[in-house]
C-alpha atoms as a PDB file:
ATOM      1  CA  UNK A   1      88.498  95.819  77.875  1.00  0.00           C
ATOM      2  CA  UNK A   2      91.842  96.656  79.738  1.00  0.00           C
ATOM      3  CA  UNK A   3      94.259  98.626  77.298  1.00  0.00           C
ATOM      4  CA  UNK A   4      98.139  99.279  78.932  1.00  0.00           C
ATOM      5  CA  UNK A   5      99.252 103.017  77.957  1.00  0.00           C
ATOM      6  CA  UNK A   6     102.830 103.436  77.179  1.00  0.00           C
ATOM      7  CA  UNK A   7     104.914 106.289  77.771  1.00  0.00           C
ATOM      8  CA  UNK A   8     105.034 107.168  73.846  1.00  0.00           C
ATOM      9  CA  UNK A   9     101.350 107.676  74.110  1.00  0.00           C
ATOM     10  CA  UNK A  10     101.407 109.886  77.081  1.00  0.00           C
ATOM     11  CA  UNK A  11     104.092 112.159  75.702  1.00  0.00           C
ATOM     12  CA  UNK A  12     102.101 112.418  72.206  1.00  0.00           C
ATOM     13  CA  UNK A  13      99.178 113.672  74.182  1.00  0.00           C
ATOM     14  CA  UNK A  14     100.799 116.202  76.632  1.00  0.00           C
ATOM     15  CA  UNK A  15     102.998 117.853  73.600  1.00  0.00           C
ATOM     16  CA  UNK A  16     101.009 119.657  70.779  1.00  0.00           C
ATOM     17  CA  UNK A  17     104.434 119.323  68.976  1.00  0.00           C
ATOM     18  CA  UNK A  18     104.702 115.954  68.910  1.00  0.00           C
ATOM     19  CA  UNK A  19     104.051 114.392  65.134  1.00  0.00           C
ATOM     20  CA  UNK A  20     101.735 112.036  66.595  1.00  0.00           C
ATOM     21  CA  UNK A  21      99.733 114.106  69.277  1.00  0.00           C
ATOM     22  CA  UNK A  22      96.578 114.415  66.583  1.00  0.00           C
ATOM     23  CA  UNK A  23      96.399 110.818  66.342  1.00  0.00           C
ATOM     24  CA  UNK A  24      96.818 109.990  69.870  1.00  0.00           C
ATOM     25  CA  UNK A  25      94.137 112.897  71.483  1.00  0.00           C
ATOM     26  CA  UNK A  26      91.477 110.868  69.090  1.00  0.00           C
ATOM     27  CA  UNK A  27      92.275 107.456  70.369  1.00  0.00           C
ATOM     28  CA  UNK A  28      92.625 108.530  73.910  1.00  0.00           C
ATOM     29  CA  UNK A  29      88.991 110.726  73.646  1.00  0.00           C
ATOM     30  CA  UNK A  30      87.790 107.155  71.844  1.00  0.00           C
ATOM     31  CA  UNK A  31      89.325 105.286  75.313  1.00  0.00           C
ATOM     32  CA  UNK A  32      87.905 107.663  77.567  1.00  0.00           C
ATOM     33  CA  UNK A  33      84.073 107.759  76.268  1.00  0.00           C
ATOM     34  CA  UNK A  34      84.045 104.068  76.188  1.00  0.00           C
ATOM     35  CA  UNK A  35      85.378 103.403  79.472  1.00  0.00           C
ATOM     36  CA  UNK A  36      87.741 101.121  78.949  1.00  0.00           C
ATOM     37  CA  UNK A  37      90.274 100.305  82.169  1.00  0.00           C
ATOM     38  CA  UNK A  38      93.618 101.946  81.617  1.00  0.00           C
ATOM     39  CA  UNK A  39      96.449 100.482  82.869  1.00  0.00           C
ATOM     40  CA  UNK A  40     100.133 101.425  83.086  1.00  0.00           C
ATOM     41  CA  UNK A  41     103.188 100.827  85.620  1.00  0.00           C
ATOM     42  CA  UNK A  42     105.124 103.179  87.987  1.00  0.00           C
ATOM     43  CA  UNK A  43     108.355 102.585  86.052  1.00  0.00           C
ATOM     44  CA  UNK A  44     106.601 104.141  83.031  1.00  0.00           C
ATOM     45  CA  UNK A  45     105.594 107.020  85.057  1.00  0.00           C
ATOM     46  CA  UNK A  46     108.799 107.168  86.337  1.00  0.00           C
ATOM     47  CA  UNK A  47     110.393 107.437  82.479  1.00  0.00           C
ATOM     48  CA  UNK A  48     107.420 109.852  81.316  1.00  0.00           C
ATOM     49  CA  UNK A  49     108.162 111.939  84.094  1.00  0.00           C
ATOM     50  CA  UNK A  50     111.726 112.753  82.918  1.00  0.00           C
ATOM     51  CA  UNK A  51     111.485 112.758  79.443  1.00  0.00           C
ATOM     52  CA  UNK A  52     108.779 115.319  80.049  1.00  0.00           C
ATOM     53  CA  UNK A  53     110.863 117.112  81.954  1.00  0.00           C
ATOM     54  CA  UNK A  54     113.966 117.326  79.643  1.00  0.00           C
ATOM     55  CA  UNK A  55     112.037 118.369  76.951  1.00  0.00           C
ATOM     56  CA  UNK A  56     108.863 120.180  78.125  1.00  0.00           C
ATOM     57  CA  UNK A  57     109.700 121.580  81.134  1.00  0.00           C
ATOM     58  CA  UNK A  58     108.199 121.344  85.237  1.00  0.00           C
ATOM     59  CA  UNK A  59     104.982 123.558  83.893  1.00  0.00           C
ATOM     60  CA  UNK A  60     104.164 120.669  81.803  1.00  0.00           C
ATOM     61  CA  UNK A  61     104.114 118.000  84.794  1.00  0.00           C
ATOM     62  CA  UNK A  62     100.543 119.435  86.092  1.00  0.00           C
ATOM     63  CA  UNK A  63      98.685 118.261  83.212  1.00  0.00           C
ATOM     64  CA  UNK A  64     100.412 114.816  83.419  1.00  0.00           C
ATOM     65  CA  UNK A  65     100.066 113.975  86.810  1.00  0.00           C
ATOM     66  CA  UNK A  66      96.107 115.027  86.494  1.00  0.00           C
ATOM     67  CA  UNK A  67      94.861 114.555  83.339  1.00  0.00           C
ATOM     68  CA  UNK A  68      96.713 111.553  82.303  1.00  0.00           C
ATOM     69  CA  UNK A  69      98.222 109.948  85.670  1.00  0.00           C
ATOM     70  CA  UNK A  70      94.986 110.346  87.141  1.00  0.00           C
ATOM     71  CA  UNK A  71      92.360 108.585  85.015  1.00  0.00           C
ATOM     72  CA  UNK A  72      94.964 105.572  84.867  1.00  0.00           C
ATOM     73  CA  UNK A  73      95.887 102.507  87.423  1.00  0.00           C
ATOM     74  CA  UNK A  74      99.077 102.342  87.990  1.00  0.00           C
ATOM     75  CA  UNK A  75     100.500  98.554  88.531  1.00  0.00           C
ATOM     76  CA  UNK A  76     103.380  98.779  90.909  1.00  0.00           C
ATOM     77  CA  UNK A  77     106.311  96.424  90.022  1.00  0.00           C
ATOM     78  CA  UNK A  78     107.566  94.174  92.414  1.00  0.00           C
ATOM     79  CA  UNK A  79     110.981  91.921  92.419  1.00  0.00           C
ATOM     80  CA  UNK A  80     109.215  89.341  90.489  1.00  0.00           C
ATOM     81  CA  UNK A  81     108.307  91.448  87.606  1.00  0.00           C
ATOM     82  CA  UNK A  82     111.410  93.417  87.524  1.00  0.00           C
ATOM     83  CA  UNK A  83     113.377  90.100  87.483  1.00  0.00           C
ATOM     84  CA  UNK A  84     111.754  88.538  84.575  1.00  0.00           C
ATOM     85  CA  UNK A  85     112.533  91.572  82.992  1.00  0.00           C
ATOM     86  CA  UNK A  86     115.101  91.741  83.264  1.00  0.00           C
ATOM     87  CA  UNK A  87     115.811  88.172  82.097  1.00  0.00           C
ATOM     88  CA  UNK A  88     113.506  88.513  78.834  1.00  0.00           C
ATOM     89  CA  UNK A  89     115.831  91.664  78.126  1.00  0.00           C
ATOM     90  CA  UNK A  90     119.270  89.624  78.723  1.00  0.00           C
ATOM     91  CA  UNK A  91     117.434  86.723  76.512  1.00  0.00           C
ATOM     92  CA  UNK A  92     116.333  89.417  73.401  1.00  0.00           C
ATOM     93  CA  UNK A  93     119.508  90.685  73.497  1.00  0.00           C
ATOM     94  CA  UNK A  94     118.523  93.700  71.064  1.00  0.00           C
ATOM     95  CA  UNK A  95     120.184  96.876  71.917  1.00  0.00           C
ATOM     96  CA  UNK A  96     117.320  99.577  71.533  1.00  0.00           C
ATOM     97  CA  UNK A  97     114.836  97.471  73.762  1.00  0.00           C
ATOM     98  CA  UNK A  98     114.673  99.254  76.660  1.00  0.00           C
ATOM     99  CA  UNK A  99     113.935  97.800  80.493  1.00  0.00           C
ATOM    100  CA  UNK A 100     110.871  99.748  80.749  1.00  0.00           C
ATOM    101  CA  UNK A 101     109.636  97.731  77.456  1.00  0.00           C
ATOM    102  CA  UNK A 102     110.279  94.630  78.966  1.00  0.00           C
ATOM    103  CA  UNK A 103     108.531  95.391  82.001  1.00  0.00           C
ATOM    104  CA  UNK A 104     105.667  96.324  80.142  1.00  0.00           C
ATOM    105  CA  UNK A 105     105.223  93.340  78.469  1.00  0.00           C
ATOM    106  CA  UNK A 106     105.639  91.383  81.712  1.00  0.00           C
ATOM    107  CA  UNK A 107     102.813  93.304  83.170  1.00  0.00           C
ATOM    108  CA  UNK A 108     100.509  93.466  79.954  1.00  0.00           C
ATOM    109  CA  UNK A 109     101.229  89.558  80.058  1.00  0.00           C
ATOM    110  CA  UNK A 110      99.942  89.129  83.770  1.00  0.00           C
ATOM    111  CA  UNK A 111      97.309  91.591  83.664  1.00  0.00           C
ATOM    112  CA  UNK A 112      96.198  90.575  80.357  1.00  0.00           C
ATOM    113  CA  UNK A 113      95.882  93.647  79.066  1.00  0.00           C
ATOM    114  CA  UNK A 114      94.191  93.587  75.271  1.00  0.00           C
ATOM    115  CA  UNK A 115      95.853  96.326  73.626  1.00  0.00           C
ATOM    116  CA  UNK A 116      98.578  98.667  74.243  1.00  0.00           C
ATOM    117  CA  UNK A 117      98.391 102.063  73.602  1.00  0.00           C
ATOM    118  CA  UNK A 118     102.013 103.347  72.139  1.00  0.00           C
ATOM    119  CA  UNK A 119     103.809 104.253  69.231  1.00  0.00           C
ATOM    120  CA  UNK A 120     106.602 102.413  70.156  1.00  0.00           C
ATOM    121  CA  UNK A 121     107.074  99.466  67.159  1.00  0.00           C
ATOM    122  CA  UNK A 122     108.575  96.803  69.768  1.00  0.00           C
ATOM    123  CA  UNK A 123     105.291  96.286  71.382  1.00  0.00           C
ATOM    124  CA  UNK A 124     103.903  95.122  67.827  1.00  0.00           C
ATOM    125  CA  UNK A 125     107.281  93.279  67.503  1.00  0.00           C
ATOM    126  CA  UNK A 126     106.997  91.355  70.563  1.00  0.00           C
ATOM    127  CA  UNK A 127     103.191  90.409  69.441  1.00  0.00           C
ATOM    128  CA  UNK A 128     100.857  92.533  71.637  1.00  0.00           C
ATOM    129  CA  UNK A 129      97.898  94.441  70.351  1.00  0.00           C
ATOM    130  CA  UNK A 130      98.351  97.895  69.525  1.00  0.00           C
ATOM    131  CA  UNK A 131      95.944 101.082  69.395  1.00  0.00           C
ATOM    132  CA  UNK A 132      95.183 102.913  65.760  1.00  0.00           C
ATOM    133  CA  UNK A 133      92.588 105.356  65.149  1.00  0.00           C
END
């Protein structure tokens, strides 16, 4: 099983704070004990990296670059990826779907990933798997 983590999911587990951190610790203890391949892209990182830092602060960026970043593959995108994209984005049209959603999908599609671990409703929305506990 290959399961694509999100950035929703990362920040949940790296902020006690957050409303769904409980919920996301237990599914990603439940991903870690059963081995499952964890996937996610550098643009991800990339957007985890500063919304950790607006709201959380540089001491919090330890923890995610070891204990998160570093159990987890990271796909890198190339100009093919970024351009379909970037076309399913211009061809959705909907104004709160981000580029870093579409990318996902794009790699979840060509990886065939089986799940996604998020919060984020538009990967349900757009048909992919997601992670409950």
């Amino acid at each position: 099983m290959s399961v694509f983590i999100d950035t929703s999911a990362f920040y949940a587990l790296l902020n006690a704070a957050d409303r769904e951190h409980l919920e996301a610790a237990r599914i990603w203890a439940g991903l870690l004990d059963s081995g499952t391949d964890l996937e996610t892209h550098n643009y991800v990182v990339l957007e985890t990296v500063a919304l950790v830092q607006r709201r959380m602060g540089d001491k919090a960026l330890p923890p995610l670059f070891d204990s998160l970043f570093g159990v987890v593959r990271i796909v890198w995108v190339d100009e093919d990826i970024h351009r379909r994209a970037v076309g399913a984005m211009r061809a959705i049209a909907k104004s709160d779907l981000s580029l870093v959603d579409c990318v996902s999908f794009e790699v979840m599609r060509l990886r065939a990933n089986d799940a996604a671990f998020t919060f984020d409703r538009h990967f349900a929305e757009r048909g992919f798997a997601t992670l409950k506990s």
